[in-house]
PDB file of N, CA and C in Angstrom:
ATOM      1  N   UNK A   1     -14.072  -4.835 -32.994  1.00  0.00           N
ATOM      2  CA  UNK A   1     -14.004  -3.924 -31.860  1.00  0.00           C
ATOM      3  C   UNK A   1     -13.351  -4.636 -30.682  1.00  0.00           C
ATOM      4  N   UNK A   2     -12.142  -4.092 -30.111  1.00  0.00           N
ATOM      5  CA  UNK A   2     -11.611  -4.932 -28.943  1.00  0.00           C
ATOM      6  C   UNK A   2     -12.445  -4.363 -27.470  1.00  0.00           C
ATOM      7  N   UNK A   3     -12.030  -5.296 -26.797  1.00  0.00           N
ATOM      8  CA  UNK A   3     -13.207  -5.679 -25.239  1.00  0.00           C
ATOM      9  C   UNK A   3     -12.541  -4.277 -24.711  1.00  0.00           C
ATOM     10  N   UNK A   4     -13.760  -3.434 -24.153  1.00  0.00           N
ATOM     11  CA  UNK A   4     -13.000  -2.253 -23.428  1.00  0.00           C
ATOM     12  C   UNK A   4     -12.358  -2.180 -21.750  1.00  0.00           C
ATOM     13  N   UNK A   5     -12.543  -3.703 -21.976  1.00  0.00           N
ATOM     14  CA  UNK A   5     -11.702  -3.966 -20.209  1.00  0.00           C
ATOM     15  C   UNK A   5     -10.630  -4.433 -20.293  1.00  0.00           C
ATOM     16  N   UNK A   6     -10.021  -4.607 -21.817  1.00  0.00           N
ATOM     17  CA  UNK A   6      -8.967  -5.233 -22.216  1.00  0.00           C
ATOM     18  C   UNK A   6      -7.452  -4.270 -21.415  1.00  0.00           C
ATOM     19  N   UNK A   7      -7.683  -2.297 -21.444  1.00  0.00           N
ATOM     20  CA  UNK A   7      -6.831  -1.455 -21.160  1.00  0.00           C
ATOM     21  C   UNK A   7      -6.966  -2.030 -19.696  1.00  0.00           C
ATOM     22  N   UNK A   8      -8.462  -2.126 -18.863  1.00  0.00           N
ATOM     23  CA  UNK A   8      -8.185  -2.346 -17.288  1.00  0.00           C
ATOM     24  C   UNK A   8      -7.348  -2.864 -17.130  1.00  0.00           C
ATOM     25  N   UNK A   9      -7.316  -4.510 -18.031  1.00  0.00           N
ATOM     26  CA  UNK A   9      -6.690  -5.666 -17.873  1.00  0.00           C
ATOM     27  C   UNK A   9      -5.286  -5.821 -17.554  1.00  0.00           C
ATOM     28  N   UNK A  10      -5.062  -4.883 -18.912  1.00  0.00           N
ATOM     29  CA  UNK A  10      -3.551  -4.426 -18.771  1.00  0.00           C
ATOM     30  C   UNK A  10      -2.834  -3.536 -17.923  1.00  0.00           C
ATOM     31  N   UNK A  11      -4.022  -2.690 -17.199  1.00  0.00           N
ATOM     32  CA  UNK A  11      -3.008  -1.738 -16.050  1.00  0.00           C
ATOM     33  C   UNK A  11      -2.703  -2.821 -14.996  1.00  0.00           C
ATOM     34  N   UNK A  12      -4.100  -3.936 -14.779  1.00  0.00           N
ATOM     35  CA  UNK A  12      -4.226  -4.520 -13.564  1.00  0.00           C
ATOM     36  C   UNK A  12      -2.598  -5.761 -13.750  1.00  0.00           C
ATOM     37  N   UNK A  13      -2.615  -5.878 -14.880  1.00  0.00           N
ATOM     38  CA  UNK A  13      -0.968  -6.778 -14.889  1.00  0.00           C
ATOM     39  C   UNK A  13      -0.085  -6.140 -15.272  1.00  0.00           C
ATOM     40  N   UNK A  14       0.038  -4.774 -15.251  1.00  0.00           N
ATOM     41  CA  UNK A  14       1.468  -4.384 -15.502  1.00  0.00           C
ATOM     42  C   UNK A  14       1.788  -3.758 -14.305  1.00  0.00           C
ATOM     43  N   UNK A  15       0.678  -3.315 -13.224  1.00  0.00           N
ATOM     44  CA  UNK A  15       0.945  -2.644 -12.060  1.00  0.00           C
ATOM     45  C   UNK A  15       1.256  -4.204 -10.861  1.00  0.00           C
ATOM     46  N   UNK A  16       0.624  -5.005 -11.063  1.00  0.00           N
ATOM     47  CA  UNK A  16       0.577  -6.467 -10.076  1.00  0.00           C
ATOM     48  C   UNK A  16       2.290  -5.997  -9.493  1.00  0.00           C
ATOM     49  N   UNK A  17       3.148  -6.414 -10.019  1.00  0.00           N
ATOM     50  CA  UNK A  17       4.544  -6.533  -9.258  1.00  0.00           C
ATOM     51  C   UNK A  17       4.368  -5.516  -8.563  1.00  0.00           C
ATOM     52  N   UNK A  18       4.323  -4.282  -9.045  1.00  0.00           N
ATOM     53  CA  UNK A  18       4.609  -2.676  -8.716  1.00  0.00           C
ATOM     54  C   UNK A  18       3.404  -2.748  -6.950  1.00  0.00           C
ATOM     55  N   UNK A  19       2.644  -3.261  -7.297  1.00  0.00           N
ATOM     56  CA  UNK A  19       1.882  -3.138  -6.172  1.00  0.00           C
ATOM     57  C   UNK A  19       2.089  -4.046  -4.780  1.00  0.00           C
ATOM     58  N   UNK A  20       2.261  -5.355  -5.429  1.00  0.00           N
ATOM     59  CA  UNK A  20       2.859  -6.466  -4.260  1.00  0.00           C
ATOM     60  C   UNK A  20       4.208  -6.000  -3.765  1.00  0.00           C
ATOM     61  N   UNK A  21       5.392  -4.878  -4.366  1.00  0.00           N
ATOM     62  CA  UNK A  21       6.301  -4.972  -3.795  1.00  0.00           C
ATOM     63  C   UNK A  21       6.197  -3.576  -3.027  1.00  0.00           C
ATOM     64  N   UNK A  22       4.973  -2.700  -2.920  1.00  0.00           N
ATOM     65  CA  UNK A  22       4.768  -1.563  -2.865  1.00  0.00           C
ATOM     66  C   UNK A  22       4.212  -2.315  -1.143  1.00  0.00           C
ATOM     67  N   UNK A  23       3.312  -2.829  -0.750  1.00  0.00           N
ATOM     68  CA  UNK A  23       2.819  -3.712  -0.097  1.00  0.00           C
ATOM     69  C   UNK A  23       4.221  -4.135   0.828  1.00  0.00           C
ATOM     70  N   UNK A  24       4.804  -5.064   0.027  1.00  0.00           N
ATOM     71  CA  UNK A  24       5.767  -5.343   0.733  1.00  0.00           C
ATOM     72  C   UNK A  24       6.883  -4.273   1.907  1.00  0.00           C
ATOM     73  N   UNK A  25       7.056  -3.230   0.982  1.00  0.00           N
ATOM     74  CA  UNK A  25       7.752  -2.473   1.723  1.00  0.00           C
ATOM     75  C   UNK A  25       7.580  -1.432   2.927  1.00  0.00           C
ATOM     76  N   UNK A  26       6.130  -1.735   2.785  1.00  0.00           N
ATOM     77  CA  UNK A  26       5.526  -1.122   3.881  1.00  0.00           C
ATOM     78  C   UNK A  26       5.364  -1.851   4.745  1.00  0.00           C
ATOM     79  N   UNK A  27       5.571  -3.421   4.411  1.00  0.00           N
ATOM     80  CA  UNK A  27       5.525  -4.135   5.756  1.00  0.00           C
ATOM     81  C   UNK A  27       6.375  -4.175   6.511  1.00  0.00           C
ATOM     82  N   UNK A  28       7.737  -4.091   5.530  1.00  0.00           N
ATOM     83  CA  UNK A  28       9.331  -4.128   5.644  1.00  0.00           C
ATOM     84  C   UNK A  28      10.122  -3.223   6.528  1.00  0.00           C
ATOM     85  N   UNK A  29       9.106  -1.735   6.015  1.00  0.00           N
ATOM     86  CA  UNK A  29       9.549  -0.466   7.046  1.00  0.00           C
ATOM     87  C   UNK A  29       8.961  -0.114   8.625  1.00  0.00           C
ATOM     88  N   UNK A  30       6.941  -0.934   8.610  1.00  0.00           N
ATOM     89  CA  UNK A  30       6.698  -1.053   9.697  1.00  0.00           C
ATOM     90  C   UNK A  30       7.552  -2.251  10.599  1.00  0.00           C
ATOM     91  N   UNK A  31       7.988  -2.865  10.075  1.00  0.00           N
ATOM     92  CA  UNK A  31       8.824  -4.172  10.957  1.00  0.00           C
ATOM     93  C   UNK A  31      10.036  -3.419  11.217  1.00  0.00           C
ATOM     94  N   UNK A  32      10.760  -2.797  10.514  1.00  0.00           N
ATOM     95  CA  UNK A  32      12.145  -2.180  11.127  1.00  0.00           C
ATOM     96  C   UNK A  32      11.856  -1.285  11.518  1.00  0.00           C
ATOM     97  N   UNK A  33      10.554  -0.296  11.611  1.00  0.00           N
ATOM     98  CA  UNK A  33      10.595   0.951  12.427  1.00  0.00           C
ATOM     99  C   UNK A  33      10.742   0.271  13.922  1.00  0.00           C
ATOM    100  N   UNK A  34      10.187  -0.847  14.996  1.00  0.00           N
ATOM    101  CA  UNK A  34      10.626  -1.309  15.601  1.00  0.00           C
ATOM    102  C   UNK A  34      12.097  -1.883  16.023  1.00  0.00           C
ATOM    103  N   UNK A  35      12.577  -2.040  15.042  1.00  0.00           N
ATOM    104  CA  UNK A  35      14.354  -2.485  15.251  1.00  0.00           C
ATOM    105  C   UNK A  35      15.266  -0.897  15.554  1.00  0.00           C
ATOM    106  N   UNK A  36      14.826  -0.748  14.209  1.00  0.00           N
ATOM    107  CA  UNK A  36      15.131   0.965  14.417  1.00  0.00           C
ATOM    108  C   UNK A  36      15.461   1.777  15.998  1.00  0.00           C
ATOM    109  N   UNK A  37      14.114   1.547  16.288  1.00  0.00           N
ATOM    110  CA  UNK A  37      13.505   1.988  17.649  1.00  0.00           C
ATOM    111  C   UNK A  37      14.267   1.684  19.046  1.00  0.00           C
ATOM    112  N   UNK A  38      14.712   0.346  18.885  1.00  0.00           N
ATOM    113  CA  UNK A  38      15.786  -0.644  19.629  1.00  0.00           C
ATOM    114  C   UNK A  38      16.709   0.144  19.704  1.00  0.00           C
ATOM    115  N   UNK A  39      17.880   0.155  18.074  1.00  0.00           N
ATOM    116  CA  UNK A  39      18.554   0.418  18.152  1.00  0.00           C
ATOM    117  C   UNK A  39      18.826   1.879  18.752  1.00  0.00           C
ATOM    118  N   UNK A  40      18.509   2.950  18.687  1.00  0.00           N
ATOM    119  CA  UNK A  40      18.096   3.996  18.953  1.00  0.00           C
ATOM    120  C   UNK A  40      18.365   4.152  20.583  1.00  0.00           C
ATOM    121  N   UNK A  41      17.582   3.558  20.834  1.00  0.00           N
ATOM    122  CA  UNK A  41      17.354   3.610  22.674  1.00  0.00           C
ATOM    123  C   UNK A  41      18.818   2.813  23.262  1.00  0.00           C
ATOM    124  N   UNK A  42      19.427   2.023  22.479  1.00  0.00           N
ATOM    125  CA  UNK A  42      20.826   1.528  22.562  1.00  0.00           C
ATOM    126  C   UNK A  42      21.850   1.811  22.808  1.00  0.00           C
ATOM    127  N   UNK A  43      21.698   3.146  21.506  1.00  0.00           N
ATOM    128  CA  UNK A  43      22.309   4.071  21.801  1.00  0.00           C
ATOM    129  C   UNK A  43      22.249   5.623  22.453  1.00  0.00           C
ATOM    130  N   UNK A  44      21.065   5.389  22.821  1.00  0.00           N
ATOM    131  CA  UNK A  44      20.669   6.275  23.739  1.00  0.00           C
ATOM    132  C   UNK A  44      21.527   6.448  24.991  1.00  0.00           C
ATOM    133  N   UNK A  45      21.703   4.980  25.743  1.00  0.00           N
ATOM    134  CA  UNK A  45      21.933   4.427  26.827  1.00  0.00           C
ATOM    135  C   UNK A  45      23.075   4.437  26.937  1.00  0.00           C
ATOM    136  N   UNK A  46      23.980   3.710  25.887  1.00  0.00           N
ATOM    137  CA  UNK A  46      25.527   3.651  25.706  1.00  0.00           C
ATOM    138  C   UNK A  46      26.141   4.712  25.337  1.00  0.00           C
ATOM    139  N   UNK A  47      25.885   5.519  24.563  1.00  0.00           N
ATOM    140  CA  UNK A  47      26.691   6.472  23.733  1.00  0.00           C
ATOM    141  C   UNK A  47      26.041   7.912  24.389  1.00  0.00           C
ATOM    142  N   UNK A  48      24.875   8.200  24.988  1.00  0.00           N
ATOM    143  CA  UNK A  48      24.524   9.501  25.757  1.00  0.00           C
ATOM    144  C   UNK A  48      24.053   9.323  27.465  1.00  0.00           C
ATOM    145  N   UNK A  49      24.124   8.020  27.772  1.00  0.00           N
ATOM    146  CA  UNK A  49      23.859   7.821  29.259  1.00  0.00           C
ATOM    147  C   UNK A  49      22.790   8.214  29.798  1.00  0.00           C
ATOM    148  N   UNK A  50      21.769   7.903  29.185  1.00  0.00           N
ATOM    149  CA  UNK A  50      19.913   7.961  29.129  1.00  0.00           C
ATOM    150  C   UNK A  50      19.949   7.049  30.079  1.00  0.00           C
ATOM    151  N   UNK A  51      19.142   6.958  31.107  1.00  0.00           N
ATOM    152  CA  UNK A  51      19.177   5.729  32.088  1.00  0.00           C
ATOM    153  C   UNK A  51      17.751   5.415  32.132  1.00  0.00           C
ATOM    154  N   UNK A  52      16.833   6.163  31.852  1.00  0.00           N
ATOM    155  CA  UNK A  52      15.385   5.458  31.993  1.00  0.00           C
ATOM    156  C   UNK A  52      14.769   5.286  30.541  1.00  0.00           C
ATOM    157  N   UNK A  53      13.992   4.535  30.935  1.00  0.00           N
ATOM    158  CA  UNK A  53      13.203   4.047  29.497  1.00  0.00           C
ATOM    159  C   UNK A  53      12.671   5.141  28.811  1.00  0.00           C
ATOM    160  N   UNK A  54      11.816   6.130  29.192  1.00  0.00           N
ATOM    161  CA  UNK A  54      11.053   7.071  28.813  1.00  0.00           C
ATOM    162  C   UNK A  54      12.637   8.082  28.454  1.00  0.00           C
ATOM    163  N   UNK A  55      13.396   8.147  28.775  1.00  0.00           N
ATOM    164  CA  UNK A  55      14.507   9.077  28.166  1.00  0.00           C
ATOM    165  C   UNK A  55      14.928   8.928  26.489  1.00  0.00           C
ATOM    166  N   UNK A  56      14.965   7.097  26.653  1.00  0.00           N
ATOM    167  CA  UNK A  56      15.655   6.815  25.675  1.00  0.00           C
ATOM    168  C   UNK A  56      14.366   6.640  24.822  1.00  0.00           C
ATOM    169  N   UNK A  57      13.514   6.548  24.810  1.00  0.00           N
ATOM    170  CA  UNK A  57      12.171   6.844  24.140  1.00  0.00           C
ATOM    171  C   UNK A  57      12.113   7.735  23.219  1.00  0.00           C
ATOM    172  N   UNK A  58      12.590   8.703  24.256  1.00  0.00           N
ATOM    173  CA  UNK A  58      11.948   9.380  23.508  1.00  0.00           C
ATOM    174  C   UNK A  58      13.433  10.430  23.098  1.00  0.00           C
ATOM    175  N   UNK A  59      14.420   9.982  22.961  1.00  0.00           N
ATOM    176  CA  UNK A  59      15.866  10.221  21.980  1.00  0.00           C
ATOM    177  C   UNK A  59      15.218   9.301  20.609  1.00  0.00           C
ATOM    178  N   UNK A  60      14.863   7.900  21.080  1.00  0.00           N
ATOM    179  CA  UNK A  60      14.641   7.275  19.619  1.00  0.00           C
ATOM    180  C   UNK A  60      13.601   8.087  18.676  1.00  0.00           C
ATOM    181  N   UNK A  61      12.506   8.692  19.580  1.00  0.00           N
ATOM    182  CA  UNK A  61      11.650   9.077  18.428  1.00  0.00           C
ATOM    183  C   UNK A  61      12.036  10.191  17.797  1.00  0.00           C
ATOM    184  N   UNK A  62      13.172  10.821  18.618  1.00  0.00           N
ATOM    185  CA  UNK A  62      13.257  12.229  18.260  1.00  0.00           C
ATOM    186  C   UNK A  62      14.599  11.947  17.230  1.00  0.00           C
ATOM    187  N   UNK A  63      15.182  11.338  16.908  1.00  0.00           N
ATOM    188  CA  UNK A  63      16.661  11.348  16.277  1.00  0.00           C
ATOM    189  C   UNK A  63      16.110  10.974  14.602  1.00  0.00           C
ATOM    190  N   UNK A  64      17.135  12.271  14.334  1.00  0.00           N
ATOM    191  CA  UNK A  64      16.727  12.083  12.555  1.00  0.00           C
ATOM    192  C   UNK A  64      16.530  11.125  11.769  1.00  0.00           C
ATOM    193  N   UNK A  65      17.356   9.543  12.431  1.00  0.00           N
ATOM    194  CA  UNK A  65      17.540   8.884  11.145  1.00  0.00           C
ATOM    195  C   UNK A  65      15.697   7.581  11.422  1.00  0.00           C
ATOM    196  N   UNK A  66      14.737   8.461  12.973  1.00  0.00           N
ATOM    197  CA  UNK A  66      14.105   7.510  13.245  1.00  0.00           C
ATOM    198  C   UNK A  66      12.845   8.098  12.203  1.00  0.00           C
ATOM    199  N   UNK A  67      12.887   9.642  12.325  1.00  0.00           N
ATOM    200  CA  UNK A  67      12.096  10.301  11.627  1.00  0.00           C
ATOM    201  C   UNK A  67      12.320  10.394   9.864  1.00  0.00           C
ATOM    202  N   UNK A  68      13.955   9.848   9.743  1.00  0.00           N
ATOM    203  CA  UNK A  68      13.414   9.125   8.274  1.00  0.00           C
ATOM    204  C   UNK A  68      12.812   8.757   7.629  1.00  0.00           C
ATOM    205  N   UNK A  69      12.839   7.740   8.753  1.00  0.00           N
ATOM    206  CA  UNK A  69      12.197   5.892   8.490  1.00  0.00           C
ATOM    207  C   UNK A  69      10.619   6.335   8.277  1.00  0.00           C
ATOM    208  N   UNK A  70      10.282   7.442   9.599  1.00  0.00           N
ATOM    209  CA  UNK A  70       8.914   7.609   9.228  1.00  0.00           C
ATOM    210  C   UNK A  70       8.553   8.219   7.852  1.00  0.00           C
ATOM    211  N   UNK A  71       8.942   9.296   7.448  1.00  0.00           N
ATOM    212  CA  UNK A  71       8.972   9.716   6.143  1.00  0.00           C
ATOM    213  C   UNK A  71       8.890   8.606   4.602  1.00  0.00           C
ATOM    214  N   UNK A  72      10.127   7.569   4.908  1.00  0.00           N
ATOM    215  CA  UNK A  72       9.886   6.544   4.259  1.00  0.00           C
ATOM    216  C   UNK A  72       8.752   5.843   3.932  1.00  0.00           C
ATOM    217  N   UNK A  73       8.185   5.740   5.286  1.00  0.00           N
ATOM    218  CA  UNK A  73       7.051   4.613   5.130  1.00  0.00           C
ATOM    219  C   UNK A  73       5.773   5.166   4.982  1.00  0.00           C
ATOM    220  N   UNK A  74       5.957   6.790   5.446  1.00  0.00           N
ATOM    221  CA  UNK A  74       4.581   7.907   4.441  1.00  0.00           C
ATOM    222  C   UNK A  74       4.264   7.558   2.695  1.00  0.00           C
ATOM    223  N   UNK A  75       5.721   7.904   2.306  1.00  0.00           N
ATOM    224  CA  UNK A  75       5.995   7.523   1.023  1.00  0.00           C
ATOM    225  C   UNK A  75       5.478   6.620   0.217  1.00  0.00           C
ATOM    226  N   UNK A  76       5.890   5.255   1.195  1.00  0.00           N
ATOM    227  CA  UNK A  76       5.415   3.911   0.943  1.00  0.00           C
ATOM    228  C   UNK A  76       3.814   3.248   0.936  1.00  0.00           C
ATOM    229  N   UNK A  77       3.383   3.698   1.804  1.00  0.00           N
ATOM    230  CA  UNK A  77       2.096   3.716   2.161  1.00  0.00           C
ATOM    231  C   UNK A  77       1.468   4.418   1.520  1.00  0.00           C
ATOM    232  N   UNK A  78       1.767   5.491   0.488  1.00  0.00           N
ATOM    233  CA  UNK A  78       0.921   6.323  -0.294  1.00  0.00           C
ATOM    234  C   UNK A  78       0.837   5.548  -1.312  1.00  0.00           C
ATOM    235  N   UNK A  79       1.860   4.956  -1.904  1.00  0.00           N
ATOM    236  CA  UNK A  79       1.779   4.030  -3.114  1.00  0.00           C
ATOM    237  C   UNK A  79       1.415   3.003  -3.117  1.00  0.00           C
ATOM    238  N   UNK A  80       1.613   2.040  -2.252  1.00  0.00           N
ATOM    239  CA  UNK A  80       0.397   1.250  -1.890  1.00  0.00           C
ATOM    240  C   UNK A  80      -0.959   1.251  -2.029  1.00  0.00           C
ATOM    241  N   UNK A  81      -1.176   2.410  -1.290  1.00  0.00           N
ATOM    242  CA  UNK A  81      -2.556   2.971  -1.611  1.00  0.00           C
ATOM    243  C   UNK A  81      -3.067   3.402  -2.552  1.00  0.00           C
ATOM    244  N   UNK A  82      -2.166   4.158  -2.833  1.00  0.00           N
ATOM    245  CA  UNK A  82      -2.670   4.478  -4.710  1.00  0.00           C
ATOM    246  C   UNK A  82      -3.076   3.215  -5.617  1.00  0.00           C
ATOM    247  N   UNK A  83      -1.989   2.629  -5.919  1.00  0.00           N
ATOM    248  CA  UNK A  83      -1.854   1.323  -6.492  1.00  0.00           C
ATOM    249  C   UNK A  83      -2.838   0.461  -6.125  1.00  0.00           C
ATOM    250  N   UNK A  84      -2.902  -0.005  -5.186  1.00  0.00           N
ATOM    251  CA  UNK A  84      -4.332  -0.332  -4.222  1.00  0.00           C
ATOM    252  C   UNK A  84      -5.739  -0.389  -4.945  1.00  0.00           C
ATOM    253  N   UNK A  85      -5.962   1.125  -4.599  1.00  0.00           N
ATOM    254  CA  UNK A  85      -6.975   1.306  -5.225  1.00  0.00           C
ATOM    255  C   UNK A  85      -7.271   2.013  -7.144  1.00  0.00           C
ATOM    256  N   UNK A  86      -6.073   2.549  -7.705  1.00  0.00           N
ATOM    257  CA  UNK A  86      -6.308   1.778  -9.028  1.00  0.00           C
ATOM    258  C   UNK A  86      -6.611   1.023  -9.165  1.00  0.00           C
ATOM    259  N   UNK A  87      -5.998  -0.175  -8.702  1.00  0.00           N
ATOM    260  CA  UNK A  87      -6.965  -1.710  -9.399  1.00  0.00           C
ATOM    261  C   UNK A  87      -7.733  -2.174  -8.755  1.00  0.00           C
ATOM    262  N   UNK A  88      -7.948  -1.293  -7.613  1.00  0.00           N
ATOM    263  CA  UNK A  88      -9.559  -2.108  -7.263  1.00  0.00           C
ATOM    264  C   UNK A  88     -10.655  -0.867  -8.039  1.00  0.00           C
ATOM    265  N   UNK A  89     -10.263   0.241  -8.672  1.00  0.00           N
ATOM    266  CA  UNK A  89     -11.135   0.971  -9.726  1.00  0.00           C
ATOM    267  C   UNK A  89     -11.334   0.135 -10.902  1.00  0.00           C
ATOM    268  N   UNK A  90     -10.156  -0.449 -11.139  1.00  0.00           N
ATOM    269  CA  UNK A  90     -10.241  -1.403 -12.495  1.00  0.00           C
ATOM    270  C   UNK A  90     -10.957  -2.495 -12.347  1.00  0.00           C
ATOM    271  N   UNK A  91     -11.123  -3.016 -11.404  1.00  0.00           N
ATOM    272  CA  UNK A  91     -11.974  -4.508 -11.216  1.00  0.00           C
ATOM    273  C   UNK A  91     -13.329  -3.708 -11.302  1.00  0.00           C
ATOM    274  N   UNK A  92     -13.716  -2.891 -10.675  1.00  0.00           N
ATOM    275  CA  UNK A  92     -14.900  -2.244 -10.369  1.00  0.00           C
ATOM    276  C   UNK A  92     -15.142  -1.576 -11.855  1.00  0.00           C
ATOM    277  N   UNK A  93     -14.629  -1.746 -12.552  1.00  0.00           N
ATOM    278  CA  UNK A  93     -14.964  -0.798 -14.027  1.00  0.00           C
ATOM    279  C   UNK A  93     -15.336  -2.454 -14.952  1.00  0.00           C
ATOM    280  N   UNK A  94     -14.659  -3.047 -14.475  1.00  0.00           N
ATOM    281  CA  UNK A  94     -14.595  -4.259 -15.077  1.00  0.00           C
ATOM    282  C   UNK A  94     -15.934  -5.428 -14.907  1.00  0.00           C
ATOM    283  N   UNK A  95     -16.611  -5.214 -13.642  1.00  0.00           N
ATOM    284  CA  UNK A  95     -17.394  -5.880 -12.855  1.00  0.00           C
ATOM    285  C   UNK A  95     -18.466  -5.004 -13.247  1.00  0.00           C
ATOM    286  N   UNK A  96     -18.718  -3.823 -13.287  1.00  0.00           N
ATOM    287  CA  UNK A  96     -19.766  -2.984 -14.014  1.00  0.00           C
ATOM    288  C   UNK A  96     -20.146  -3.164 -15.258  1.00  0.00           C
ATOM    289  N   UNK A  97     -18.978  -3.268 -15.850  1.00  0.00           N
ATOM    290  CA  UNK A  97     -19.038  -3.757 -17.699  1.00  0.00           C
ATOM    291  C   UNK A  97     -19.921  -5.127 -17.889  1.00  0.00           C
ATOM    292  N   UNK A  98     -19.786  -6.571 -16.969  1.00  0.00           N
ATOM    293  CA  UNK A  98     -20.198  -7.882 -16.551  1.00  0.00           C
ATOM    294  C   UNK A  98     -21.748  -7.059 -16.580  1.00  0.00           C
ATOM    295  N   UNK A  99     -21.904  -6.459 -15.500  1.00  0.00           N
ATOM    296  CA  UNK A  99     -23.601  -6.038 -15.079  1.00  0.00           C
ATOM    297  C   UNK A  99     -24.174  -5.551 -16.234  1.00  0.00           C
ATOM    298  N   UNK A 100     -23.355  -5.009 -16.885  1.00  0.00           N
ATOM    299  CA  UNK A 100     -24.348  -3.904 -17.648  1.00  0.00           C
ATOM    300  C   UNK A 100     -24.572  -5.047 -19.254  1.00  0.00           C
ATOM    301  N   UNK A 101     -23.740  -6.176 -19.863  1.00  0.00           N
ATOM    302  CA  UNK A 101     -23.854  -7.018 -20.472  1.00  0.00           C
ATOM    303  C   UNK A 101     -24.886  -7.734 -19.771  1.00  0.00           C
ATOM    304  N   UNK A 102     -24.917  -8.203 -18.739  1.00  0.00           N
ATOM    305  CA  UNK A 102     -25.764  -9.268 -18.079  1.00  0.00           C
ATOM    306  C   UNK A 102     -27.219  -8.605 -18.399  1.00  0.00           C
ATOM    307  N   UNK A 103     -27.201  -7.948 -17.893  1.00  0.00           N
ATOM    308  CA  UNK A 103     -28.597  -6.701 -18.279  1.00  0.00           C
ATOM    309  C   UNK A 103     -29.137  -6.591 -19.598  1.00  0.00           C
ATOM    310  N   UNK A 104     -27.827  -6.501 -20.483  1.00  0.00           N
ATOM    311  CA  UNK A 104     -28.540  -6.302 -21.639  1.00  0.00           C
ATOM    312  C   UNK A 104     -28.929  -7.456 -22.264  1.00  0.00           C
ATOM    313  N   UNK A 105     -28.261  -8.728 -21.661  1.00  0.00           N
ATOM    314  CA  UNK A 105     -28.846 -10.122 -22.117  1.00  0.00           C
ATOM    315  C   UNK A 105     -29.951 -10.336 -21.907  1.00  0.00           C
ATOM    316  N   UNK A 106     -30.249 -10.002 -20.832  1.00  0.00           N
ATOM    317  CA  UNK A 106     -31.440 -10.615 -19.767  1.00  0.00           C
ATOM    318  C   UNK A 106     -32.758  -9.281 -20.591  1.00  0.00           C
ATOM    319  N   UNK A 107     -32.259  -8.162 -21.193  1.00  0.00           N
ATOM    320  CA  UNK A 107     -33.388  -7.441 -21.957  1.00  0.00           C
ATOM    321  C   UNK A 107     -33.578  -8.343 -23.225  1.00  0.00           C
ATOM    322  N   UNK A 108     -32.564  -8.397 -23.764  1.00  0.00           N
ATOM    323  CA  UNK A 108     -33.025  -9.238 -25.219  1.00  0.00           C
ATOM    324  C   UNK A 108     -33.582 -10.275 -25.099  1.00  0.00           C
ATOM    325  N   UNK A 109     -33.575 -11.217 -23.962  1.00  0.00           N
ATOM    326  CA  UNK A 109     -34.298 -12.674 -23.673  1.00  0.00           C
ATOM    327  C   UNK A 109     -35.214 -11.843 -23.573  1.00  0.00           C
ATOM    328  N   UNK A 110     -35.961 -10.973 -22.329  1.00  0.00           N
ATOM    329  CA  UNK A 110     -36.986 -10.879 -21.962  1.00  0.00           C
ATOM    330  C   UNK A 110     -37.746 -10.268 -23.693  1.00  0.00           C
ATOM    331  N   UNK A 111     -37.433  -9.496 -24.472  1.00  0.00           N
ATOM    332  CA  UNK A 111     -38.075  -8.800 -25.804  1.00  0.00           C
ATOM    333  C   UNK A 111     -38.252 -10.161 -26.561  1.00  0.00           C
ATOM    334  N   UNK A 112     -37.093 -11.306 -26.383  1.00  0.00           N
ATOM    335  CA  UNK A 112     -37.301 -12.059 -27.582  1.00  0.00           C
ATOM    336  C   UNK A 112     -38.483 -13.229 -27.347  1.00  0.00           C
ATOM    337  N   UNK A 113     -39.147 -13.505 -26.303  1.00  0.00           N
ATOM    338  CA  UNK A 113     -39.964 -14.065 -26.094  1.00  0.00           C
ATOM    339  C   UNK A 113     -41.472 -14.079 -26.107  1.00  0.00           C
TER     340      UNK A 113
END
């Protein structure tokens, strides 16, 4: 009979990359939603003649390619999360399986004595 945490085992290493780079890119998109943001107000200033901060503010938040980015990193952040917590279901299925062996050891000591 094979170990039934053996399938966890295997989601938890075939998803590992999928999840660290899932991770990653959400760090990737919160760090350039700031550059983004820059650039934006840049061209706020140069290319539409926005002169106060709060103008070009709020051109950056409003211009399609900023509300992309946000869309992007909805995206991103869902899979993360998903991924996320799949394998922290799998450790937790896995760590239950541990208890419920430990238990049944600790019954057979206690009967066999």
């Amino acid at each position: 009979m094979s170990d039934p945490n053996e399938k966890l085992l295997d989601f938890i290493r075939n998803n590992g990359r999928e999840y660290a780079k899932a991770c990653a890119d959400v760090e990737y998109l919160r760090e350039f939603r700031k550059s983004k943001k820059a650039i934006l107000e840049i061209e706020a200033a140069e290319l539409h003649g926005l002169k106060t901060g709060q103008e070009r503010e709020a051109y950056a938040y409003a211009h399609p390619d900023y509300i992309a980015l946000l869309d992007g990193l909805r995206v991103a952040v869902e899979k993360e999360r998903y991924l996320g917590l799949m394998i922290k279901g799998c450790w937790v299925k896995v760590d239950l399986f541990r208890t419920q062996r430990a238990d049944e050891r600790a019954e057979r000591k206690a009967y066999d004595q």
